[in-house]
PDB file of N, CA and C in Angstrom:
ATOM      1  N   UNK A   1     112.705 -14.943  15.315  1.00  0.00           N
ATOM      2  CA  UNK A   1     111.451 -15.199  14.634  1.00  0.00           C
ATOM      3  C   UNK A   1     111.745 -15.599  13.194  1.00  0.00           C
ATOM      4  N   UNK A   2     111.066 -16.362  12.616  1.00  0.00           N
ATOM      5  CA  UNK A   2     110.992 -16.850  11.443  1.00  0.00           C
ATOM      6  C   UNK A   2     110.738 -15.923  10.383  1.00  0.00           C
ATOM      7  N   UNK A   3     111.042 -15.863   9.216  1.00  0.00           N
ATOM      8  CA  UNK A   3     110.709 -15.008   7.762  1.00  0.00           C
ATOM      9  C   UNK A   3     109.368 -14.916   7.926  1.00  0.00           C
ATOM     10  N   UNK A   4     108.579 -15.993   8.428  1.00  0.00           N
ATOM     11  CA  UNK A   4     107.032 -15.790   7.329  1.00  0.00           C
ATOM     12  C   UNK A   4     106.197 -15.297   8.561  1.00  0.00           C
ATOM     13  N   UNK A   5     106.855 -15.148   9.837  1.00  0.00           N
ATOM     14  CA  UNK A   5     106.145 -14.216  11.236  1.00  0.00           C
ATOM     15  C   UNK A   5     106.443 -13.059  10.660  1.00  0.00           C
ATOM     16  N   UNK A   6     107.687 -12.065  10.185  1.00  0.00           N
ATOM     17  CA  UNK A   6     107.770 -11.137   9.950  1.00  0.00           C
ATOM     18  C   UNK A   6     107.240 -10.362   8.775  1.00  0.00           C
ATOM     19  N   UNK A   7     106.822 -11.630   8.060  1.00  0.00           N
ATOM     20  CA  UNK A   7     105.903 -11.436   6.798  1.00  0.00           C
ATOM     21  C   UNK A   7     104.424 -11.093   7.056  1.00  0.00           C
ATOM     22  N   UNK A   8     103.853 -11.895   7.953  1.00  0.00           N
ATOM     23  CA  UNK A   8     102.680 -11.684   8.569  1.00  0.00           C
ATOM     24  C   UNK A   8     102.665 -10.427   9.489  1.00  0.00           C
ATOM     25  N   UNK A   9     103.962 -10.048  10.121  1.00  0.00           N
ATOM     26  CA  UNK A   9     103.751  -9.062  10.872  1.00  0.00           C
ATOM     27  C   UNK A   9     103.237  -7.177  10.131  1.00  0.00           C
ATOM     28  N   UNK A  10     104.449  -7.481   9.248  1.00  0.00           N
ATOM     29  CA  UNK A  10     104.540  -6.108   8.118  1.00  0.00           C
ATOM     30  C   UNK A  10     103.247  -6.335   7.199  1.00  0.00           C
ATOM     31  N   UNK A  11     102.160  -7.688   7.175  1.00  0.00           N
ATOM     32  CA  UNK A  11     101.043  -7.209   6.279  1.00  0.00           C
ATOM     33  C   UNK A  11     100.092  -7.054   6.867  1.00  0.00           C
ATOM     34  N   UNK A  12     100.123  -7.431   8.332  1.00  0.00           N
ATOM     35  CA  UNK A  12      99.108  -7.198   9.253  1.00  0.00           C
ATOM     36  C   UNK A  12      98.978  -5.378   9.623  1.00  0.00           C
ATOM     37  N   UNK A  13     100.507  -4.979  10.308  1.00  0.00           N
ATOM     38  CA  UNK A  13     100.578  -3.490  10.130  1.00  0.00           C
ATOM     39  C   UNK A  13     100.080  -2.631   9.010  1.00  0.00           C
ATOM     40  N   UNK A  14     100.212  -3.239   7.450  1.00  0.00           N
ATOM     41  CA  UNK A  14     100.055  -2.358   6.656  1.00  0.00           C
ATOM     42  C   UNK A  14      98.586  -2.510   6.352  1.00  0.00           C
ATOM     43  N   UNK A  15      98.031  -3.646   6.514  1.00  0.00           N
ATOM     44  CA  UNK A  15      96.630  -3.470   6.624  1.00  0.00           C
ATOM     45  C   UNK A  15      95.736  -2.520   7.046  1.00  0.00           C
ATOM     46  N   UNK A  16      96.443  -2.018   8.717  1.00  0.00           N
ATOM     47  CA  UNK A  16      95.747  -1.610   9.523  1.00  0.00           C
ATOM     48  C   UNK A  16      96.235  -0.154   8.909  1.00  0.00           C
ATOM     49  N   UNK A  17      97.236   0.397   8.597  1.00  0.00           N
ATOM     50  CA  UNK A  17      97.442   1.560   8.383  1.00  0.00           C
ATOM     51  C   UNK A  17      97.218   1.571   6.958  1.00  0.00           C
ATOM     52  N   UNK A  18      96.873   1.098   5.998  1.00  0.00           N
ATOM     53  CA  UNK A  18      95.995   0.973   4.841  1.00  0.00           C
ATOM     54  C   UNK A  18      94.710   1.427   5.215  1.00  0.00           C
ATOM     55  N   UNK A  19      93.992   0.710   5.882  1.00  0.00           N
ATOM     56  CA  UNK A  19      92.865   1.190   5.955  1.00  0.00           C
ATOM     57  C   UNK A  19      92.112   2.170   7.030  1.00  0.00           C
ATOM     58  N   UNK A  20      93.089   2.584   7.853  1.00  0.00           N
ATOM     59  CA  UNK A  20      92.972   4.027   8.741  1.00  0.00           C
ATOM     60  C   UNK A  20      93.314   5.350   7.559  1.00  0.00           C
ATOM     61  N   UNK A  21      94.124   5.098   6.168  1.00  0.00           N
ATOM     62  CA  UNK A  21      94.053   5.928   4.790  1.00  0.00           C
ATOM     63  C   UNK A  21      93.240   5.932   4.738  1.00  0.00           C
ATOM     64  N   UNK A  22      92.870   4.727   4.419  1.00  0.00           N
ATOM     65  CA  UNK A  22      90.921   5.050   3.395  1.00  0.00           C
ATOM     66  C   UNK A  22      89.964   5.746   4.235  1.00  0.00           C
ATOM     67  N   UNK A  23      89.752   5.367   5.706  1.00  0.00           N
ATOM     68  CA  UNK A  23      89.204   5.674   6.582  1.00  0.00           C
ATOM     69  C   UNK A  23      89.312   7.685   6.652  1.00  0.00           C
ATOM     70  N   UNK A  24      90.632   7.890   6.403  1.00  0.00           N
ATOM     71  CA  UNK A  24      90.803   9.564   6.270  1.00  0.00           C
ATOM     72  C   UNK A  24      90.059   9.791   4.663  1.00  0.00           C
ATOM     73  N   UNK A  25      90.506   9.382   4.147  1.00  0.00           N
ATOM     74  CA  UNK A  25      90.393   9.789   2.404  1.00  0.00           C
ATOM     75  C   UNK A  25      89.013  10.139   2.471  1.00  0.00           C
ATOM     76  N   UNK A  26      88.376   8.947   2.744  1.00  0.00           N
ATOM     77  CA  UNK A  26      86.841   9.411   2.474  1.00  0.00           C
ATOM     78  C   UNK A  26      86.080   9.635   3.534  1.00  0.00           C
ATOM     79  N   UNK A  27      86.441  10.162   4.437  1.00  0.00           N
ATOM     80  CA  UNK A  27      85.829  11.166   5.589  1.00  0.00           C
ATOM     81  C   UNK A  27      85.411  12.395   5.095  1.00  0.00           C
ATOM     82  N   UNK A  28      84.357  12.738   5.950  1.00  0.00           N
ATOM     83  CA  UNK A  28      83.583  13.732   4.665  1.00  0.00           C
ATOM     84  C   UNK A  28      83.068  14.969   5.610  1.00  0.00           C
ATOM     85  N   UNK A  29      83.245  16.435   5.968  1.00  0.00           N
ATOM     86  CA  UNK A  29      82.444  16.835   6.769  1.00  0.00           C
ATOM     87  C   UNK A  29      80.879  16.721   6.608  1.00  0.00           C
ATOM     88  N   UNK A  30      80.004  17.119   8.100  1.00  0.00           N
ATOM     89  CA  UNK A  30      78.573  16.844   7.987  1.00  0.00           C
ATOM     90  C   UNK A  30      78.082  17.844   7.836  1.00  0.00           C
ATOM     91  N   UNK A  31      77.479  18.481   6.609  1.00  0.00           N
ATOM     92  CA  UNK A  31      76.480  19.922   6.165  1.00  0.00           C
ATOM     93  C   UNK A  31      75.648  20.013   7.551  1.00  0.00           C
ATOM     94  N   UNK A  32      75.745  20.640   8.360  1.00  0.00           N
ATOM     95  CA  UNK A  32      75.397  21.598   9.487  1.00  0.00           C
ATOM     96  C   UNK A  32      74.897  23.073   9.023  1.00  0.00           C
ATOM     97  N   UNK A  33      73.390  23.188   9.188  1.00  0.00           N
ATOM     98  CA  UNK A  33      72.970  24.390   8.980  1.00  0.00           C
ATOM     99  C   UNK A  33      73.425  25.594  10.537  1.00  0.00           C
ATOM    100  N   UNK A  34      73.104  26.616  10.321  1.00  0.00           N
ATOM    101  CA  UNK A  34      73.518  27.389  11.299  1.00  0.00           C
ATOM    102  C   UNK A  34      73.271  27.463  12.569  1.00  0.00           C
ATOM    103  N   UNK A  35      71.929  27.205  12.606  1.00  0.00           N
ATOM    104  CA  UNK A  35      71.112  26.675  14.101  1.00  0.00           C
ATOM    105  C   UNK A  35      71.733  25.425  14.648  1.00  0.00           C
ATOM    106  N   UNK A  36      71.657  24.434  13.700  1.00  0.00           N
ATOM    107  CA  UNK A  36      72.507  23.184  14.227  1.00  0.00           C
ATOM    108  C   UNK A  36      73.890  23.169  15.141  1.00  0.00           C
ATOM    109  N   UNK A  37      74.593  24.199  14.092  1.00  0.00           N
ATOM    110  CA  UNK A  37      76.017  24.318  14.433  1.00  0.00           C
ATOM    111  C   UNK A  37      75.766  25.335  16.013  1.00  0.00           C
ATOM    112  N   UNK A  38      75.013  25.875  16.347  1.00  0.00           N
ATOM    113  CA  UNK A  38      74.708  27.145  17.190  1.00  0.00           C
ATOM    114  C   UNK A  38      74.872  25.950  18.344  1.00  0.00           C
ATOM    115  N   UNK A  39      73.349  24.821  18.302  1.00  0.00           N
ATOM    116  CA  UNK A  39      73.345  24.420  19.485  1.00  0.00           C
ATOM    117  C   UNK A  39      74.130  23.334  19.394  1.00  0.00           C
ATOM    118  N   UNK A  40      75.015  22.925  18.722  1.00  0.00           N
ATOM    119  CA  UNK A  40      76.009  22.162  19.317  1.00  0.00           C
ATOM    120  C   UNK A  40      77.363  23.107  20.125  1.00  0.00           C
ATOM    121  N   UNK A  41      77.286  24.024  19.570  1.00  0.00           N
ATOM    122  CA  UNK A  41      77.917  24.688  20.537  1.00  0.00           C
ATOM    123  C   UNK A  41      77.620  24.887  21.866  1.00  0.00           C
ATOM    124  N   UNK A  42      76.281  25.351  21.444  1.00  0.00           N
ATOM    125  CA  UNK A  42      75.592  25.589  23.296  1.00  0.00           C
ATOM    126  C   UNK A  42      75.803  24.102  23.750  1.00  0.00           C
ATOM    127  N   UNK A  43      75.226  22.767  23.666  1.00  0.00           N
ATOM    128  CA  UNK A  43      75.706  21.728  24.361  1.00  0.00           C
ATOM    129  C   UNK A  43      76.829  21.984  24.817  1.00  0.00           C
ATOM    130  N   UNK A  44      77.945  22.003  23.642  1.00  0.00           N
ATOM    131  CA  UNK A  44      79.597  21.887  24.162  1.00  0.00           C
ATOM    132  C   UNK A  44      79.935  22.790  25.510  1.00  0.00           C
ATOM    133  N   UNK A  45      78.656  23.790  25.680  1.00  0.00           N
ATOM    134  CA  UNK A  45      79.310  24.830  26.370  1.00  0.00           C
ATOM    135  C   UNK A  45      78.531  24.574  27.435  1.00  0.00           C
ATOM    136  N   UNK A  46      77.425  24.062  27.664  1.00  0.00           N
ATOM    137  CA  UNK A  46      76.856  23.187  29.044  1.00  0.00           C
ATOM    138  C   UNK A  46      77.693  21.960  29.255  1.00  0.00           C
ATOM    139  N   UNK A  47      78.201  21.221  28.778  1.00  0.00           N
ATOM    140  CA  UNK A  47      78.825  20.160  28.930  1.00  0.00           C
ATOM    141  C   UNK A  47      80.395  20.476  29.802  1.00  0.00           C
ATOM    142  N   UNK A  48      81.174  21.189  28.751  1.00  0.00           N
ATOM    143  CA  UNK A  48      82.386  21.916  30.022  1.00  0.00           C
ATOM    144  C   UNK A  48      81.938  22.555  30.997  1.00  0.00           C
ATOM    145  N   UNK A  49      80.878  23.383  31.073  1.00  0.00           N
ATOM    146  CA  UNK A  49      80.544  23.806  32.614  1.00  0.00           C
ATOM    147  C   UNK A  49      79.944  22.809  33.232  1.00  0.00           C
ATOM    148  N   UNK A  50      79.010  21.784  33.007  1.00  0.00           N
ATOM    149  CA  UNK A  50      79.021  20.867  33.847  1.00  0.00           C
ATOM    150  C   UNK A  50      80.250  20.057  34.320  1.00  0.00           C
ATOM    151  N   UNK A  51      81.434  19.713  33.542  1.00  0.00           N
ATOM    152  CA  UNK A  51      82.174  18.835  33.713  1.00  0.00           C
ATOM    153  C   UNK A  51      83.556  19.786  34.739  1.00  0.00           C
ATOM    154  N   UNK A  52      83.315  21.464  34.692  1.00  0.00           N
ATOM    155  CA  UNK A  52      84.255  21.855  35.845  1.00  0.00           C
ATOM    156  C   UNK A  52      83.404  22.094  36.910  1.00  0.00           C
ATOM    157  N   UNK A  53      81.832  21.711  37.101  1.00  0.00           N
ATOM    158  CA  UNK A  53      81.834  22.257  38.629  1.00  0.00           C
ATOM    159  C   UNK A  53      81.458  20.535  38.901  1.00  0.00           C
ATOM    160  N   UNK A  54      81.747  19.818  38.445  1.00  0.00           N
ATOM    161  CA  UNK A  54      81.692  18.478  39.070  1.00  0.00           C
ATOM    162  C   UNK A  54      83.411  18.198  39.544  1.00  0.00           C
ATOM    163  N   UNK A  55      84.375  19.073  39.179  1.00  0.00           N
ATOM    164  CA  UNK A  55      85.815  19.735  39.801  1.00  0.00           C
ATOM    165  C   UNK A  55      86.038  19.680  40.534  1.00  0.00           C
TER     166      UNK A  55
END
């Protein structure tokens, strides 16, 4: 391969892992009050029991 494929290759990669950084950096948790957080649990916990008796 030529210099300027491998040039394109290493700025294409660093692009993508450049901006999967930023993508972490400013990820933010979501303020979940207590009830919220309750029934997402309860979903999570109908959801695995649905998904082992479909087993």
């Amino acid at each position: 391969m030529p210099w300027y494929a491998w040039l394109i290759l290493v700025l294409a990669i660093g692009s993508i892992v450049g901006g999967l950084l930023l993508l972490r950096e400013n990820a933010e948790k979501l303020p979940l009050t207590e009830e919220q957080l309750k029934r997402v649990h309860e979903r999570n916990a109908l959801a695995d029991a649905k998904d082992a008796q479909d087993r």
